[in-house]
N, C-alpha and C. Protein backbone atom coordinates (compact mmCIF):
# COMPACT_ATOMS: atom_id res chain seq x y z
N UNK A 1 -28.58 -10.67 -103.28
CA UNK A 1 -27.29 -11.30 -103.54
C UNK A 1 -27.26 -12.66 -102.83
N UNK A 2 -26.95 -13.64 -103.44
CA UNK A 2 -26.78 -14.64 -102.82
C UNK A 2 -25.81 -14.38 -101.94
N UNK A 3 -25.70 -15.93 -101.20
CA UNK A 3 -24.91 -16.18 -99.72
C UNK A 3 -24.57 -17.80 -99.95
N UNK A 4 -23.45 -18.03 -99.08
CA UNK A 4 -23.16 -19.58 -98.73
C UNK A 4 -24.28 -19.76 -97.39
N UNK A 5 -24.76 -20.74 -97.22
CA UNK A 5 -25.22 -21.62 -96.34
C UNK A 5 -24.30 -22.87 -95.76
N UNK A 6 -24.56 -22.29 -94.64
CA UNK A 6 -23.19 -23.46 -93.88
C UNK A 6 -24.01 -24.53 -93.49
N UNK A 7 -23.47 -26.26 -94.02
CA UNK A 7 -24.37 -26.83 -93.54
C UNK A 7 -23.56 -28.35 -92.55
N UNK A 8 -23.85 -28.34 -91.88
CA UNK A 8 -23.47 -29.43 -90.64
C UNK A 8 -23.47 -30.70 -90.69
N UNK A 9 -24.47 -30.82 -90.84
CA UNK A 9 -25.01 -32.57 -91.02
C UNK A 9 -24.69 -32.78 -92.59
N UNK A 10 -24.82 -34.36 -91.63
CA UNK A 10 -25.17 -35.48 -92.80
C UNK A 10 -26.86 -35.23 -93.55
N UNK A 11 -27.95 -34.90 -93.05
CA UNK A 11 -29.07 -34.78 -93.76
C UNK A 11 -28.72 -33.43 -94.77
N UNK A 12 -28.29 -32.55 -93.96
CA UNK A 12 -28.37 -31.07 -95.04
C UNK A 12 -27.07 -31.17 -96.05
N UNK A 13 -25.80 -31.83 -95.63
CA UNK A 13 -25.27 -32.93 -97.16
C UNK A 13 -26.70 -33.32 -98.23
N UNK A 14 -26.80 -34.36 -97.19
CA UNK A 14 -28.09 -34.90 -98.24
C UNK A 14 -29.08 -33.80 -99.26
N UNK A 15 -29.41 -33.33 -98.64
CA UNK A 15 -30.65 -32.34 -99.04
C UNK A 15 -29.64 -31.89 -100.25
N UNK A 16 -28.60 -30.77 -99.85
CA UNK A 16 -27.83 -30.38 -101.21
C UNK A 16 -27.50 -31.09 -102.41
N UNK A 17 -27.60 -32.44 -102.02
CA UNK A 17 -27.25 -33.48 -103.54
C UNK A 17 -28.34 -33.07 -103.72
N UNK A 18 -29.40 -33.57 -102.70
CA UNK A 18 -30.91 -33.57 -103.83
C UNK A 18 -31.37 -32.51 -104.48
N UNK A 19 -30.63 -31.49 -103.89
CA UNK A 19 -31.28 -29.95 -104.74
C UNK A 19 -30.78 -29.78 -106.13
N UNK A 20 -29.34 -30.25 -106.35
CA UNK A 20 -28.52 -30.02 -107.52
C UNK A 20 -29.13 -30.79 -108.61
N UNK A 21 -30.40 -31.60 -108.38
CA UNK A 21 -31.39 -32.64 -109.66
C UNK A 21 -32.17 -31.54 -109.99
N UNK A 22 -32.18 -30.32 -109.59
CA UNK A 22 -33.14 -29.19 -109.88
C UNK A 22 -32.69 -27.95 -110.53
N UNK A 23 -31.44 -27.58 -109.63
CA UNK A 23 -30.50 -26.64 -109.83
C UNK A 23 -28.75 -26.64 -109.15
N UNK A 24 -28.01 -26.04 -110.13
CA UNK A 24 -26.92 -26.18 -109.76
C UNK A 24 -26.46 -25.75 -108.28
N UNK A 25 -25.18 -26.52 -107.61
CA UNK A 25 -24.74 -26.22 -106.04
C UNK A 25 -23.66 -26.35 -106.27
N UNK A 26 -23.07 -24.83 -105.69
CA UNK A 26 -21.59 -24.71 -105.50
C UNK A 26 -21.38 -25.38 -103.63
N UNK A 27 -20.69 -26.32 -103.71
CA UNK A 27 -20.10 -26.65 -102.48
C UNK A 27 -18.96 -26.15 -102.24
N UNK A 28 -18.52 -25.26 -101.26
CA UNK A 28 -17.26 -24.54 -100.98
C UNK A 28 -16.80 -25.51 -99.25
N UNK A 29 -15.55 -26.47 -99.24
CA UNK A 29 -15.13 -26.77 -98.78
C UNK A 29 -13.85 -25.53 -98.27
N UNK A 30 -14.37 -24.95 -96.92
CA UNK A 30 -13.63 -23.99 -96.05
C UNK A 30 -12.87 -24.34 -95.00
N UNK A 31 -11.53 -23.94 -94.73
CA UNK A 31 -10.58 -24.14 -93.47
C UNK A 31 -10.48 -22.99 -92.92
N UNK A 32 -11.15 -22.76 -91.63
CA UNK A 32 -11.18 -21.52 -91.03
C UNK A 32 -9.47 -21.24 -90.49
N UNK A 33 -8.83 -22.08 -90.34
CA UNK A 33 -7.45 -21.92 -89.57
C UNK A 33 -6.04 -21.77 -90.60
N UNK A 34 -7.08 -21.76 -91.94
CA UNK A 34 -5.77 -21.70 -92.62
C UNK A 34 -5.87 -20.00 -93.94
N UNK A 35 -5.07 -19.73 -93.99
CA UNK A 35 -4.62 -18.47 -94.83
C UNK A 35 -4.80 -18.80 -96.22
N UNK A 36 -4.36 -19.61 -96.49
CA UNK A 36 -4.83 -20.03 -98.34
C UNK A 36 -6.04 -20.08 -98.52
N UNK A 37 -6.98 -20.90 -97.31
CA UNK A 37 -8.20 -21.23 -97.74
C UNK A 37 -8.93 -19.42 -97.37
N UNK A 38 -8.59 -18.85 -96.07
CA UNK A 38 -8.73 -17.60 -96.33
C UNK A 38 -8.64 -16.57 -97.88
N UNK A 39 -8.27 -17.07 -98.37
CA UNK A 39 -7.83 -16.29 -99.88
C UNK A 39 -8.63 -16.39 -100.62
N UNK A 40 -8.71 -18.14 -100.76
CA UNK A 40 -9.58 -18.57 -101.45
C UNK A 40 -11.54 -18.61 -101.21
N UNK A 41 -12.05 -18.39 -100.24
CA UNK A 41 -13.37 -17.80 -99.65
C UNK A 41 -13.25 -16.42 -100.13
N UNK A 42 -12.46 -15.65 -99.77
CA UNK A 42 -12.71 -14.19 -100.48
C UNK A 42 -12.73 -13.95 -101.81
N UNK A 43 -12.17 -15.04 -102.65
CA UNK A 43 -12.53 -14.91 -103.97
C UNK A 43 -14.56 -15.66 -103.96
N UNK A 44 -14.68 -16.50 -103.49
CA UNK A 44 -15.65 -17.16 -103.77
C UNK A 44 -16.58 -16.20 -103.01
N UNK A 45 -16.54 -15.13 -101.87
CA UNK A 45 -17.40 -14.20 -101.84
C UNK A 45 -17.21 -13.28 -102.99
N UNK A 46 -16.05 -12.85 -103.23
CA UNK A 46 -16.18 -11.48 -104.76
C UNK A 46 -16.93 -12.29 -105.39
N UNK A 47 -16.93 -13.63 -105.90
CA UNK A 47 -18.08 -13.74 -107.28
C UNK A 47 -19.02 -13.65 -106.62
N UNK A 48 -19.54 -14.19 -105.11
CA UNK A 48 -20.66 -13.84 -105.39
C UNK A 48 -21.44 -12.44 -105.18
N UNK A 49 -20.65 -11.67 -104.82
CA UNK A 49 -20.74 -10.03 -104.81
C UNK A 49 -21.00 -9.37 -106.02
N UNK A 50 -20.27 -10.10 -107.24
CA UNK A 50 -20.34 -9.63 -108.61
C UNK A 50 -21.21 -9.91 -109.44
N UNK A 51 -21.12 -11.31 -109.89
CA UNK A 51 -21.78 -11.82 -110.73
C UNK A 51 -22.48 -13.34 -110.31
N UNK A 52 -23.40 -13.65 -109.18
CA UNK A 52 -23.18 -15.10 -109.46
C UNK A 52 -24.72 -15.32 -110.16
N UNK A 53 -24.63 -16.65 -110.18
CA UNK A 53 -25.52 -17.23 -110.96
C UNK A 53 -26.47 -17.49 -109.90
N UNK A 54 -28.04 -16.39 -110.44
CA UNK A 54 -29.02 -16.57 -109.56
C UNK A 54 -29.64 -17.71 -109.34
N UNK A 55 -29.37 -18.24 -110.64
CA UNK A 55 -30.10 -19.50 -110.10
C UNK A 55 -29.53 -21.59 -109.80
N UNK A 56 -28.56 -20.68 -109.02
CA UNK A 56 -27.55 -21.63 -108.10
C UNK A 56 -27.58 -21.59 -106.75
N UNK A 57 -27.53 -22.45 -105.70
CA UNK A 57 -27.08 -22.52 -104.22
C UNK A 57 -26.02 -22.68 -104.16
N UNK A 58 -25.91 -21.95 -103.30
CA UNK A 58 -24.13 -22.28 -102.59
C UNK A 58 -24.23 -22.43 -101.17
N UNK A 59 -23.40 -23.58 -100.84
CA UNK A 59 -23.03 -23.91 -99.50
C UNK A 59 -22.06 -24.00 -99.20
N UNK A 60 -21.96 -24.17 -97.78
CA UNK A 60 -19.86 -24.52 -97.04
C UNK A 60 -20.04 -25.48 -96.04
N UNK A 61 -19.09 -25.88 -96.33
CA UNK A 61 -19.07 -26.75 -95.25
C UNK A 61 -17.42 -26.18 -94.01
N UNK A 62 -17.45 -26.43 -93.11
CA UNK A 62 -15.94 -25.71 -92.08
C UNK A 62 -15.45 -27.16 -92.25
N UNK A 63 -14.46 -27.21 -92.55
CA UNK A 63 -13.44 -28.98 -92.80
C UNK A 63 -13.38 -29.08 -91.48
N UNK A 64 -12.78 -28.10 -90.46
CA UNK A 64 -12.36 -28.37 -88.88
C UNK A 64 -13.10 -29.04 -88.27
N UNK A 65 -14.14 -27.89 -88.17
CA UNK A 65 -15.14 -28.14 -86.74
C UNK A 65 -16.20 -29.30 -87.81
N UNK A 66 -16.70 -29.32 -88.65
CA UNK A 66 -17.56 -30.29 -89.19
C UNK A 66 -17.06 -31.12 -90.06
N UNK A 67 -16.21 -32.20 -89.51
CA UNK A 67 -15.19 -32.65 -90.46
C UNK A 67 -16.02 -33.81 -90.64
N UNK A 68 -17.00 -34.34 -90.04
CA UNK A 68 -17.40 -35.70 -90.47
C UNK A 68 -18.21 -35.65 -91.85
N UNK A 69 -19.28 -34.54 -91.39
CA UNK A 69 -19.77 -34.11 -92.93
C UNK A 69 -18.34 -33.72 -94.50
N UNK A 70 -17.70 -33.29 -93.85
CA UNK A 70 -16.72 -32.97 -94.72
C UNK A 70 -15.85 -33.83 -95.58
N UNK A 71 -15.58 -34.87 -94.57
CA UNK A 71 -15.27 -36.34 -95.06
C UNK A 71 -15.84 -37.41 -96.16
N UNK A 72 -17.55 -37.04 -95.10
CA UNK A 72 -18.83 -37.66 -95.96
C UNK A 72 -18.71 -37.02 -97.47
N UNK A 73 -18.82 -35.73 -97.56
CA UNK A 73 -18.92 -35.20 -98.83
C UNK A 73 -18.25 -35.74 -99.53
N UNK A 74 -16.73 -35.69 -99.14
CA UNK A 74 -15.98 -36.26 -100.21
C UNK A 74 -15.89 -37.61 -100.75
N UNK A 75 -16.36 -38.71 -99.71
CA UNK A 75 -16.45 -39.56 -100.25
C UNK A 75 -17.89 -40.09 -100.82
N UNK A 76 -19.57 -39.58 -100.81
CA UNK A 76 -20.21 -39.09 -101.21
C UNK A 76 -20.30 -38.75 -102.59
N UNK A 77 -19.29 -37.93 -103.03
CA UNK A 77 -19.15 -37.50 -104.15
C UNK A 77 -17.61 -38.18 -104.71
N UNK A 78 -17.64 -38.76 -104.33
CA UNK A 78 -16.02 -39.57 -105.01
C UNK A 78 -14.94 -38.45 -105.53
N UNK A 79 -15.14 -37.10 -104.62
CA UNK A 79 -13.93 -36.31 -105.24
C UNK A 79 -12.83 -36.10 -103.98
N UNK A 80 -11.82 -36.57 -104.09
CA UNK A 80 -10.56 -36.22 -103.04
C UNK A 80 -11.08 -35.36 -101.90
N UNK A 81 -10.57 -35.40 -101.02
CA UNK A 81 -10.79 -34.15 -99.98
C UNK A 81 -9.83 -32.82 -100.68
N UNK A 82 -9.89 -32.25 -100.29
CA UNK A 82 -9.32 -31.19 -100.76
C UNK A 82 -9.90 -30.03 -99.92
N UNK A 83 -8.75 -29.08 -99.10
CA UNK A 83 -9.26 -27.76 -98.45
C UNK A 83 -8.04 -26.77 -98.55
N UNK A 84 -8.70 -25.56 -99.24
CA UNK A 84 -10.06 -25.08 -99.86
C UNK A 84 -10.87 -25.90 -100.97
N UNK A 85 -11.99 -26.02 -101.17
CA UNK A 85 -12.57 -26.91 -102.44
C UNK A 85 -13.36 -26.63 -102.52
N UNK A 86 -13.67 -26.47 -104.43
CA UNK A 86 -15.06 -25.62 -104.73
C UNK A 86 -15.43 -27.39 -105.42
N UNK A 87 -16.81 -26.96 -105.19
CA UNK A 87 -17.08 -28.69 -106.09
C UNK A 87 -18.79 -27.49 -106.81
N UNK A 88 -18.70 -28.39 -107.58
CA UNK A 88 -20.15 -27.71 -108.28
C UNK A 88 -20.78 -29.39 -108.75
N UNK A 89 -22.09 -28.88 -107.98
CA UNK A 89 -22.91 -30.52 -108.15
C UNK A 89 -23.91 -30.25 -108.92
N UNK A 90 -24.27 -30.86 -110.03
CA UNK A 90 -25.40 -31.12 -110.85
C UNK A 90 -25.76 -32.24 -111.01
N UNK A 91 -27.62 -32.30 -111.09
CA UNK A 91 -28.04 -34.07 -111.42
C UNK A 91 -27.59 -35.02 -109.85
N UNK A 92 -27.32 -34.70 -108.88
CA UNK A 92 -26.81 -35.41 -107.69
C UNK A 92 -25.46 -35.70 -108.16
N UNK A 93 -24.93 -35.20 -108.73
CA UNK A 93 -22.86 -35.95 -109.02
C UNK A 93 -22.21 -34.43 -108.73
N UNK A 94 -21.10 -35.06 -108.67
CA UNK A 94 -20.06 -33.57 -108.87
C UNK A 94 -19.35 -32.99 -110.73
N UNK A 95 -19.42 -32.28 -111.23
CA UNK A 95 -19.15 -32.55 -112.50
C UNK A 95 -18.10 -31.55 -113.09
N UNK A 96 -17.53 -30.78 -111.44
CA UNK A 96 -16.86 -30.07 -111.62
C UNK A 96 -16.02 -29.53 -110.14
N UNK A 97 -14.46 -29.64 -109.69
CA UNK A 97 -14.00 -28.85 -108.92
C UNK A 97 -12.53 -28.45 -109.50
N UNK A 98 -12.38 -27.46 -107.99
CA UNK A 98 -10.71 -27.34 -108.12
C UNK A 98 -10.53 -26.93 -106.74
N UNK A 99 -9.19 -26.55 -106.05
CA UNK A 99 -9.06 -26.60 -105.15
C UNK A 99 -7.89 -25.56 -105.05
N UNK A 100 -7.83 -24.83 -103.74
CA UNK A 100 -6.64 -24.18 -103.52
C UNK A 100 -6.05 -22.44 -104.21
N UNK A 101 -5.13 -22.48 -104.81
CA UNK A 101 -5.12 -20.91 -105.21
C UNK A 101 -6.36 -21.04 -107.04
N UNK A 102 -6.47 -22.24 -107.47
CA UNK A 102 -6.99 -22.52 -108.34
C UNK A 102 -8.98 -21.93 -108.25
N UNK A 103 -8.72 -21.18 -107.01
CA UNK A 103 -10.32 -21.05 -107.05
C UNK A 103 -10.41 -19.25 -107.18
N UNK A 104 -10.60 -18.97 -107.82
CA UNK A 104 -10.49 -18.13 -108.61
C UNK A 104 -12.22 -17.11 -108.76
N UNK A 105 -12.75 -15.86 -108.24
CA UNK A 105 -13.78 -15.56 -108.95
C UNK A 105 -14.44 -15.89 -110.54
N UNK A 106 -12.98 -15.69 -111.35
CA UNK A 106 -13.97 -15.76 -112.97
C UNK A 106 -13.47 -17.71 -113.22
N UNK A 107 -12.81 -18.46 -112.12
CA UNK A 107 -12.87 -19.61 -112.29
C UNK A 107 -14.86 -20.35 -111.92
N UNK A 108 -14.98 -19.65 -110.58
CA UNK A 108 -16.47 -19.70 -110.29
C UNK A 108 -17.25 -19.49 -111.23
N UNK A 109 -16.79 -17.95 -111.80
CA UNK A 109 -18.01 -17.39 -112.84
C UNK A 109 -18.09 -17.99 -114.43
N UNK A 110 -16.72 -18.94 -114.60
CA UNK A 110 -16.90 -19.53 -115.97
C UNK A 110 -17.48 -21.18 -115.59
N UNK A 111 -17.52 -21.82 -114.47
CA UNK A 111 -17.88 -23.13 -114.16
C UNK A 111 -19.35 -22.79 -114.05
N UNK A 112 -19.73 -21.99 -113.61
CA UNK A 112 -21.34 -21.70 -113.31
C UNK A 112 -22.42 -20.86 -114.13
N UNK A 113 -21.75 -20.79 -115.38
CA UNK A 113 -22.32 -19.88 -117.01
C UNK A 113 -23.17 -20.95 -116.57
């Protein structure tokens, strides 16, 4: 079963764009201190408990404690900050998120067919 990989830096940012020129990356932007984003991680573990797509990475980033990377990402990828935030990167771009109660298991499992 897959897993998120929590990643810190600015290089392992990096690395994840570069992986998504190969295969798709769910980026899950997480707020450990907040209850919505709590909601929203437990959906994004059920998909990947259920159904995810084997041949995808998924990572997180913590908005709190690693906020510079978190920042970076977003502007990186020219998509808003947003926490909770699922971003799905393909080709090095983002080509797909949503954010908030909007993150949904079969929202995951229909962005990542």
């Amino acid at each position: 079963m897959p897993t998120f990989t929590q990643i810190t830096t600015s290089e392992q940012l990096e690395a994840a764009i570069r992986e998504s020129q190969d295969r798709p990356v769910l980026l899950f932007k997480h707020s450990t201190r907040c209850p919505i984003s709590a909601g929203a991680y437990a959906e994004a573990k059920r998909y990947l408990e259920k159904t995810p797509n084997p041949d995808a990475s998924y990572v997180l980033i913590h908005v709190v404690e690693d906020r510079p990377v978190s920042l970076e990402a977003a502007d990186r990828l020219g998509v808003e900050h947003a926490s909770p935030q699922a971003i799905l990167l393909k080709e090095g771009r983002a080509v797909w998120n949503v954010s908030h109660s909007r993150i949904t298991s079969s929202a995951l499992r229909e962005a990542l067919s």
